[in-house]
Protein backbone atom coordinates (compact mmCIF):
# COMPACT_ATOMS: atom_id res chain seq x y z
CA UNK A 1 -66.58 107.21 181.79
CA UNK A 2 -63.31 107.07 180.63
CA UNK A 3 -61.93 107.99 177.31
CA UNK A 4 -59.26 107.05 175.39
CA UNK A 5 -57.39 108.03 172.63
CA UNK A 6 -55.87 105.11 169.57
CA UNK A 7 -53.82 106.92 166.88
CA UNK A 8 -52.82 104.44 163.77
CA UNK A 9 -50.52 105.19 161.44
CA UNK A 10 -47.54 105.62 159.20
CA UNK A 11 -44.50 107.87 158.14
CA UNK A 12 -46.68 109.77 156.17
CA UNK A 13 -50.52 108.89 156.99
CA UNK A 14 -52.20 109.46 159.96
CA UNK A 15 -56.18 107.88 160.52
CA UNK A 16 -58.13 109.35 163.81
CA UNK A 17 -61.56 108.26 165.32
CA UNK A 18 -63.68 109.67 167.58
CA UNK A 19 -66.28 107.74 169.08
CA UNK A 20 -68.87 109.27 171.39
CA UNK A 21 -70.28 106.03 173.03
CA UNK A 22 -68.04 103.42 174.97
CA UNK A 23 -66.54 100.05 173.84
CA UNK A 24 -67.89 96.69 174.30
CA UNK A 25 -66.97 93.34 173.64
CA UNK A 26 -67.93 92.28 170.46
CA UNK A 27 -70.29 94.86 169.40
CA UNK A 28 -70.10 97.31 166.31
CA UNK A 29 -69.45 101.20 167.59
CA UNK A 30 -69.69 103.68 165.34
CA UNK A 31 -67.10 106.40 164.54
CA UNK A 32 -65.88 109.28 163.14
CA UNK A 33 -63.28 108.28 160.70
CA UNK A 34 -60.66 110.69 158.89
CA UNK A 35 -57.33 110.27 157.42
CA UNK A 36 -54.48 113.68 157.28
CA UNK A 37 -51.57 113.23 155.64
CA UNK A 38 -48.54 114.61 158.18
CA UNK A 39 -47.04 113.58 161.14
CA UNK A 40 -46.54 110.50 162.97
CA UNK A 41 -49.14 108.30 165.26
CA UNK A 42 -46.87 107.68 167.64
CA UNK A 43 -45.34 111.16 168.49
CA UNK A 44 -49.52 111.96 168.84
CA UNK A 45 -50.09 109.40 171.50
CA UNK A 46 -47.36 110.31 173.21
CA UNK A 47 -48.25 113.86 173.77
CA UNK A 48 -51.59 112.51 174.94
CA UNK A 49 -50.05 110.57 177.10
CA UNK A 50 -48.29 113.18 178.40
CA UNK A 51 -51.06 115.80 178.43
CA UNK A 52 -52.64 113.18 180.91
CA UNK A 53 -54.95 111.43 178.60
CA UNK A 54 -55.27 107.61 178.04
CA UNK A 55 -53.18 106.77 174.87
């Protein structure tokens, strides 16, 4: 299975989830949910992009 990392944001608010089941097309998938205030969304997917994960 593939994973793959979503980061939301802003400047000053970052919100992650972690899901341990897949995604499918209109269903409800629960998740682990937390906001940290900090850095920004984007410069996080990018590193996982980097790192070689799916961002």
């Amino acid at each position: 299975m593939n994973k793959y990392v979503v980061s939301i944001g802003d400047v000053a608010l970052d919100i992650f989830s972690k899901i341990e089941s897949g995604l499918f097309y209109a269903t409800d998938t629960p998740a682990i949910t937390s906001i940290h205030p900090g850095g920004s969304a984007a410069n996080f997917a990018t590193w996982i992009s980097r790192l070689g994960g799916n961002s």
